[in-house]
Protein backbone atom coordinates (compact mmCIF):
# COMPACT_ATOMS: atom_id res chain seq x y z
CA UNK A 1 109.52 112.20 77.84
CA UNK A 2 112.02 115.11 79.54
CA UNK A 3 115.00 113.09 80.13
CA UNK A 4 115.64 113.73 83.74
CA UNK A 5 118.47 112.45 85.71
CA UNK A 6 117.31 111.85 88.88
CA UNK A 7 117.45 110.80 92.16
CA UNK A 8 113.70 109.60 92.93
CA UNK A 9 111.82 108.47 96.31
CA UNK A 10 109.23 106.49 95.05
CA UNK A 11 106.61 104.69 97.82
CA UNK A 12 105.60 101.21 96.33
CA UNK A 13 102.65 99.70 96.54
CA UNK A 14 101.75 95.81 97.63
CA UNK A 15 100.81 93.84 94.91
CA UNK A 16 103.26 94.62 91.85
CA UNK A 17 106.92 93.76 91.49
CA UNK A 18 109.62 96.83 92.07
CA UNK A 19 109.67 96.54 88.03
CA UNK A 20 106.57 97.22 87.01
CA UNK A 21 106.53 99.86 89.83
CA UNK A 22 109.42 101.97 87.56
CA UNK A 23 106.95 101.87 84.42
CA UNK A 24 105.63 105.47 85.52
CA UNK A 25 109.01 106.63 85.61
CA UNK A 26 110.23 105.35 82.54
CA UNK A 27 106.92 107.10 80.69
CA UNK A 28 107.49 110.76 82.60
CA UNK A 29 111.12 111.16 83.93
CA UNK A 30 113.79 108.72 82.13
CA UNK A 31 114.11 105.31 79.88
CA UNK A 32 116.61 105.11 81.43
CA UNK A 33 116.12 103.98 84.95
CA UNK A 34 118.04 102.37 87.76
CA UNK A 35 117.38 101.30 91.49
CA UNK A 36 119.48 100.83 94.78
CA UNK A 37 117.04 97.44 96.09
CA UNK A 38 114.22 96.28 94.97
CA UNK A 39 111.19 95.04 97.26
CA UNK A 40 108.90 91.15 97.47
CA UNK A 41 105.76 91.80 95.27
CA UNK A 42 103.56 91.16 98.25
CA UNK A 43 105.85 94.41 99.89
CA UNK A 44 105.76 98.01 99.86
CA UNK A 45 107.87 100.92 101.06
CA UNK A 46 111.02 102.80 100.13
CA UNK A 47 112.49 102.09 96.77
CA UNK A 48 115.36 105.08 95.52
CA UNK A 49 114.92 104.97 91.86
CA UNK A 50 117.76 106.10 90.10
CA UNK A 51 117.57 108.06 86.39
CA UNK A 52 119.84 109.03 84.00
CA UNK A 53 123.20 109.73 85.10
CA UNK A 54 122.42 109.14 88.33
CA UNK A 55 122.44 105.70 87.20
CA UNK A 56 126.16 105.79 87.52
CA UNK A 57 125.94 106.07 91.44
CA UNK A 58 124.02 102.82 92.30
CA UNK A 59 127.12 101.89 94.43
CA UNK A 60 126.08 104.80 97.03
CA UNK A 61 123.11 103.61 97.35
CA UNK A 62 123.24 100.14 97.57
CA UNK A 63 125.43 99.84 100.37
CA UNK A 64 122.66 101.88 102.66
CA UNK A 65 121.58 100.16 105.79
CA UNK A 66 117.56 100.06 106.06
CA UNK A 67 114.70 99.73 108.74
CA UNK A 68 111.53 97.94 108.06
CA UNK A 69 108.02 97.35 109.97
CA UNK A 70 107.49 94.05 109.68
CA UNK A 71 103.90 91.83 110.41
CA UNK A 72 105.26 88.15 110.95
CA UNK A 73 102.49 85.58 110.95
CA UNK A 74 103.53 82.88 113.71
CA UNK A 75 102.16 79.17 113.90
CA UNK A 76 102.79 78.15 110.43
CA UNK A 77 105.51 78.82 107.74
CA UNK A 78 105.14 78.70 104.09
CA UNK A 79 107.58 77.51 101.24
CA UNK A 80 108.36 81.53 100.10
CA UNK A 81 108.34 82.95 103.74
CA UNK A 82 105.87 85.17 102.94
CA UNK A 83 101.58 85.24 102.38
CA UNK A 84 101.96 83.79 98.85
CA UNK A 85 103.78 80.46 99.60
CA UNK A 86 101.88 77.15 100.52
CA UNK A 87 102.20 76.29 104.10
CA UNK A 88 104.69 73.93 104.51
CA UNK A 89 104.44 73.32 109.00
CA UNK A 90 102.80 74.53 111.55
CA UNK A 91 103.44 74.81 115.14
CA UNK A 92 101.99 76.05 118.53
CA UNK A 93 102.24 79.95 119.08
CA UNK A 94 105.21 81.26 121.39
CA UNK A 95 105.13 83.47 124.20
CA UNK A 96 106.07 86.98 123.88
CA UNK A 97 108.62 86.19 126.90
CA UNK A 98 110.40 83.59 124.66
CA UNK A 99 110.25 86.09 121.36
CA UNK A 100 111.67 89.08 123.47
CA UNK A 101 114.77 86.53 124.82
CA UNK A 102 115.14 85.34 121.14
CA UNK A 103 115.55 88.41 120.10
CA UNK A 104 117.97 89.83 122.45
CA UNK A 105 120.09 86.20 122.90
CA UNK A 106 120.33 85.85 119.48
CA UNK A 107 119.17 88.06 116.43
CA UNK A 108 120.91 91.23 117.68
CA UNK A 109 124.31 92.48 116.09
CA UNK A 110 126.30 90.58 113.43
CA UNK A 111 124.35 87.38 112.55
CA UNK A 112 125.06 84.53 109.91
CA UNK A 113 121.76 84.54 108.08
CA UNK A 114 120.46 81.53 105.09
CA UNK A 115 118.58 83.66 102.47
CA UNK A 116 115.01 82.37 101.43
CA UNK A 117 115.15 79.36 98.65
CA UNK A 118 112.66 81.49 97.14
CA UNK A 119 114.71 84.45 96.45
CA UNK A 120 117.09 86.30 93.50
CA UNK A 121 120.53 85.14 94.56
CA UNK A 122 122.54 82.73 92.04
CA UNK A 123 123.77 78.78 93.23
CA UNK A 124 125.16 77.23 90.67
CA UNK A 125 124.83 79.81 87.81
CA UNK A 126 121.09 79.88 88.25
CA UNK A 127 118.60 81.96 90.22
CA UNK A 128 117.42 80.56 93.96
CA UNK A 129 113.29 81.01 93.01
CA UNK A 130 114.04 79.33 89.52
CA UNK A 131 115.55 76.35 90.90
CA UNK A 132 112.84 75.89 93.86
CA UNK A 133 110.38 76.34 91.18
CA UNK A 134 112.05 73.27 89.50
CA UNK A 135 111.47 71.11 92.55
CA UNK A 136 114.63 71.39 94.30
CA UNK A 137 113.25 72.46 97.63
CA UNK A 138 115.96 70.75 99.53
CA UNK A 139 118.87 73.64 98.61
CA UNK A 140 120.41 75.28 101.15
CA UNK A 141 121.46 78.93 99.71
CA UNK A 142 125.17 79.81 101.73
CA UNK A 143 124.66 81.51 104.98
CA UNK A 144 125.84 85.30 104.90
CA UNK A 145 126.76 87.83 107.52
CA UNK A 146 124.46 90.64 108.46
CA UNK A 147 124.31 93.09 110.59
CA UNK A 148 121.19 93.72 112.81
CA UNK A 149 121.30 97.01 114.55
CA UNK A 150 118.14 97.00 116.09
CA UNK A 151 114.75 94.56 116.48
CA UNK A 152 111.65 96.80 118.76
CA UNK A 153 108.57 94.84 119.60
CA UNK A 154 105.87 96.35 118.54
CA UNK A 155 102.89 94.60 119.47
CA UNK A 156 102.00 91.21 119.48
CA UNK A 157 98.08 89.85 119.64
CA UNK A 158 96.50 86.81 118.15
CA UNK A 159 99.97 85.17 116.61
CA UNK A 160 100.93 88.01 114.65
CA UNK A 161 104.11 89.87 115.92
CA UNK A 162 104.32 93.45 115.09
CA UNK A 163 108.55 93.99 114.61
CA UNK A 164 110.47 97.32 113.93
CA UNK A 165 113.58 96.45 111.92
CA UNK A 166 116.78 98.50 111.02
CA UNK A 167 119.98 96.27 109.52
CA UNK A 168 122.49 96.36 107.06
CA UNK A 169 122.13 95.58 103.40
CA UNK A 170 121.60 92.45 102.02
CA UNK A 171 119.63 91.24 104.77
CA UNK A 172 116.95 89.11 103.92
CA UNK A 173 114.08 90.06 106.36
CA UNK A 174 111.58 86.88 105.68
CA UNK A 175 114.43 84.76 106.52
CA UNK A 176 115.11 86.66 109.86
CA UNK A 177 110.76 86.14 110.36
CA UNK A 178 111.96 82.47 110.23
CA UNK A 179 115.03 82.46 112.15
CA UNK A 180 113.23 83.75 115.09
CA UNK A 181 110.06 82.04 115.10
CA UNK A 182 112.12 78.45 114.80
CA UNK A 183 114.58 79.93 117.74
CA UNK A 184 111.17 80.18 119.45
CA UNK A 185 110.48 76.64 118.90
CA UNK A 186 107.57 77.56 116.28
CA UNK A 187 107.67 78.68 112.93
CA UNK A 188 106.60 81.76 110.96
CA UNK A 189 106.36 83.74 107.70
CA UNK A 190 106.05 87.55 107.06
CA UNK A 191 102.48 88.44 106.41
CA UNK A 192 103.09 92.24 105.50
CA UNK A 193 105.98 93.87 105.17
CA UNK A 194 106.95 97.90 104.55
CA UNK A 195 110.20 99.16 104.14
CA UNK A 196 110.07 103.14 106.18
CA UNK A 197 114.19 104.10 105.57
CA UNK A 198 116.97 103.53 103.67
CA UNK A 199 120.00 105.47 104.66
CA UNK A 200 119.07 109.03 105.73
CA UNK A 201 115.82 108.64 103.09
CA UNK A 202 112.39 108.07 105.12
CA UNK A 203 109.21 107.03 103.41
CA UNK A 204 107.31 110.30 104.80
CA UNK A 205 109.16 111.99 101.92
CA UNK A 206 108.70 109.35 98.81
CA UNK A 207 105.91 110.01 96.48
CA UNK A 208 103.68 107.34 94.75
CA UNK A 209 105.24 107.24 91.72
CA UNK A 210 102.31 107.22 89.29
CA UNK A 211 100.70 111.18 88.87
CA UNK A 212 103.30 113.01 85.99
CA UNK A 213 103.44 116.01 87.75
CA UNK A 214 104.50 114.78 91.16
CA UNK A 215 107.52 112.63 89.77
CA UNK A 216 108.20 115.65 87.27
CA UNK A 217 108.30 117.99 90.43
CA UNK A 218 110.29 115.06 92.59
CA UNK A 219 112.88 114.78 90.06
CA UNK A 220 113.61 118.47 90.35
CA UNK A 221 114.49 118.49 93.64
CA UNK A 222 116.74 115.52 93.48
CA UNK A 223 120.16 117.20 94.21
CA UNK A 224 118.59 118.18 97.88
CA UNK A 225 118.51 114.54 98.46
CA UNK A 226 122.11 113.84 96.96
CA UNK A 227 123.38 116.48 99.58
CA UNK A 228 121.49 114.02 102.38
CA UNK A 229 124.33 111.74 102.02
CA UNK A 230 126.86 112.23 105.14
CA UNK A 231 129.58 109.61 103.42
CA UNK A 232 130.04 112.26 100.81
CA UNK A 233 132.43 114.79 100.88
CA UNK A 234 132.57 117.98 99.20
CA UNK A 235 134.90 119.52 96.56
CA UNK A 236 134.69 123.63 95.81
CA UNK A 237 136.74 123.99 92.60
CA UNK A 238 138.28 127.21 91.42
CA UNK A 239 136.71 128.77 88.75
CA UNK A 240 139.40 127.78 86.00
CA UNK A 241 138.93 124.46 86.84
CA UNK A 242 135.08 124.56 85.99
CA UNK A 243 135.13 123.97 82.61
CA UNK A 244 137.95 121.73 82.14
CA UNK A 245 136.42 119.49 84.43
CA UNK A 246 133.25 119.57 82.34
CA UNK A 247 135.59 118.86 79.35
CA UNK A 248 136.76 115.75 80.99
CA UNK A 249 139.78 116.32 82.96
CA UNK A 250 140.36 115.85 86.09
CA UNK A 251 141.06 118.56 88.60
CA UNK A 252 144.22 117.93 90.89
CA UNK A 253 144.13 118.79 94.93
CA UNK A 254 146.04 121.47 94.85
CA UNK A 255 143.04 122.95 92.17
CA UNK A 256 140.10 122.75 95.39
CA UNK A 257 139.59 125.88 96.53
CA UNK A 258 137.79 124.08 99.55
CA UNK A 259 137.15 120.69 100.48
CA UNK A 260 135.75 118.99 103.45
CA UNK A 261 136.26 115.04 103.11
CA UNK A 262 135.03 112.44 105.64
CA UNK A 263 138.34 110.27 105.94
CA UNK A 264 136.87 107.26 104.76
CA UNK A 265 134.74 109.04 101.96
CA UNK A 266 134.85 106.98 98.26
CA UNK A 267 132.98 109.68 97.01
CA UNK A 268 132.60 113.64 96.80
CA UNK A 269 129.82 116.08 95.53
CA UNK A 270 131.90 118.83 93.21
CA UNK A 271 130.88 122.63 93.58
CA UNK A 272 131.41 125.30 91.47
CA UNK A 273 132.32 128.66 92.99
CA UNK A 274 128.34 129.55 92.94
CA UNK A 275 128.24 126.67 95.19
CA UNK A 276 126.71 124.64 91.78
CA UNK A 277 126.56 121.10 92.09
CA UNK A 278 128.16 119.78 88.50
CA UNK A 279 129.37 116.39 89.10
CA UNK A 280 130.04 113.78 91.58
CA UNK A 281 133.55 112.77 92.13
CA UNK A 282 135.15 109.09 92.97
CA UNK A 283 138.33 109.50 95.13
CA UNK A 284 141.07 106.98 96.12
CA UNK A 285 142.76 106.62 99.42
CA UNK A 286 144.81 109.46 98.74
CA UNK A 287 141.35 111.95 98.17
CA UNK A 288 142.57 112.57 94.56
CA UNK A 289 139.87 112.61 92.17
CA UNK A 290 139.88 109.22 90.26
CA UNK A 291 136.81 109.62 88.32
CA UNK A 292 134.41 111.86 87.52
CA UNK A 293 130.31 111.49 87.05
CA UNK A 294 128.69 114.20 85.25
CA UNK A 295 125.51 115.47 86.41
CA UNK A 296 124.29 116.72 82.79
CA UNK A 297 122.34 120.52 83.05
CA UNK A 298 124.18 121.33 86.79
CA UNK A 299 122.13 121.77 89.29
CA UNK A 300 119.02 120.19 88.92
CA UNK A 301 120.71 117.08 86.37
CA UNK A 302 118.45 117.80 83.47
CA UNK A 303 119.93 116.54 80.50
């Protein structure tokens, strides 16, 4: 195993949970392994695996808004909102005139949103999916607030509505498939779903996860896709500061040589003065360095 840390673009496939999707991974790149949102079994798309290290900055990551295509199956809904479930009603199809008002009137901008019964989230100490499992099908998980940015009608033939999605995180998009089919008077499930961007990060440049010598050559490139990131800023130490800051201490403001800080940045990439990145910096309000995250071997994070 080479120990990488890494920041990883892997493409899941349909059909396997985002675990088991990480077992490559684990084998060729990193035991130790880490991921900013995982995806439905019956899914695919974008998944940023973390490694390593890089473990350390799931809180970057996680807070990434994301765009989805979605395939919503209208005229019937099932218990898990998606093709797996048993069809629990049915309904007559709605025009696309009614979904396109729907979706303007009501399912665009900040939006209170139930998440699926059959989901991850905890009531009551326990996990949604367990207790709907149990038989308690009449639970109502708390509403949240989301933010939809954008919904794009795609196409829409034979009952099955063709959606392009971007929102915040934490929204649950098989309970936004049911929101607007029952605003439509109907009801609906998502039939296939594939998530295309998280953040700046677009499918076109994830890999498959599964041949050694793609993830091997991925993980090599990962610091390209740290420097993606607008939120972060960016630290250039003086060279005396270098290796006390690899020692563990941490470098004061008047130590940058240059810095270039978004105002409401948590987080910096650190430079050396070859222009190096060696670690990734957390900042308070007042931009001083609060902690630091070591990016073992430099550069490329190989530990």
């Amino acid at each position: 195993m080479s120990g990488l840390s890494s920041l990883l673009l892997i493409d899941k496939p349909t059909g396997i949970t985002s675990f088991s999707s990480l077992s490559p991974v684990k084998r060729h790149v990193n035991r130790k392994v880490g991921h900013a949102g995982t995806l439905d079994k019956f899914a695919s798309g974008l998944m940023i695996v973390l490694c390593g290290s890089y473990t350390r900055l799931n809180p970057i990551f996680s807070s990434l808004d994301k765009s989805y295509r979605a395939e919503v199956r209208l005229g019937r809904e099932t218990d898990t909102l998606d093709p797996e479930g048993e069809v629990i009603a049915t309904s007559l199809l709605p025009s696309l005139d009614r979904l396109k008002e729907v979706i303007i009137d009501q399912f665009t901008g900040s939006i209170l949103q139930h998440p699926p019964l059959y989901s991850a989230i905890h009531i009551g100490g326990q996990r949604a999916y367990a207790l709907a499992r149990k038989g308690h099908t009449d639970i109502v998980p708390d509403a949240r607030q989301v933010t939809i940015e954008s919904i794009d009608i795609i196409s829409y033939e034979d009952g099955l509505l063709t959606l392009d999605i971007s929102c915040s995180k934490g929204t649950y998009i098989r309970s936004l498939a049911r929101d607007i089919a029952r605003a439509s008077d109907a009801r609906g499930y998502v039939e296939n779903l594939r998530r295309t961007r998280i953040g700046p990060y677009r499918i076109e440049d994830a890999v498959t996860g599964i041949d050694k010598d793609v993830l091997l050559s991925h993980s090599r490139t990962s610091i390209d896709r740290l420097r993606q990131l607008p939120s972060l800023g960016k630290i250039q130490l003086a060279e005396e500061s270098v290796q006390p800051l690899r020692h563990g201490r941490k470098p004061r403001i008047d130590e940058y040589r240059e810095h270039d800080i978004p105002a409401a940045a948590e987080y910096a990439l650190i430079y050396d003065t070859s222009d190096r990145v060696i670690s990734i910096a957390q900042l308070d309000s007042n931009r001083d360095i609060t902690k630091n995250i070591m990016l073992e071997g430099g550069e490329n994070g190989v530990s």
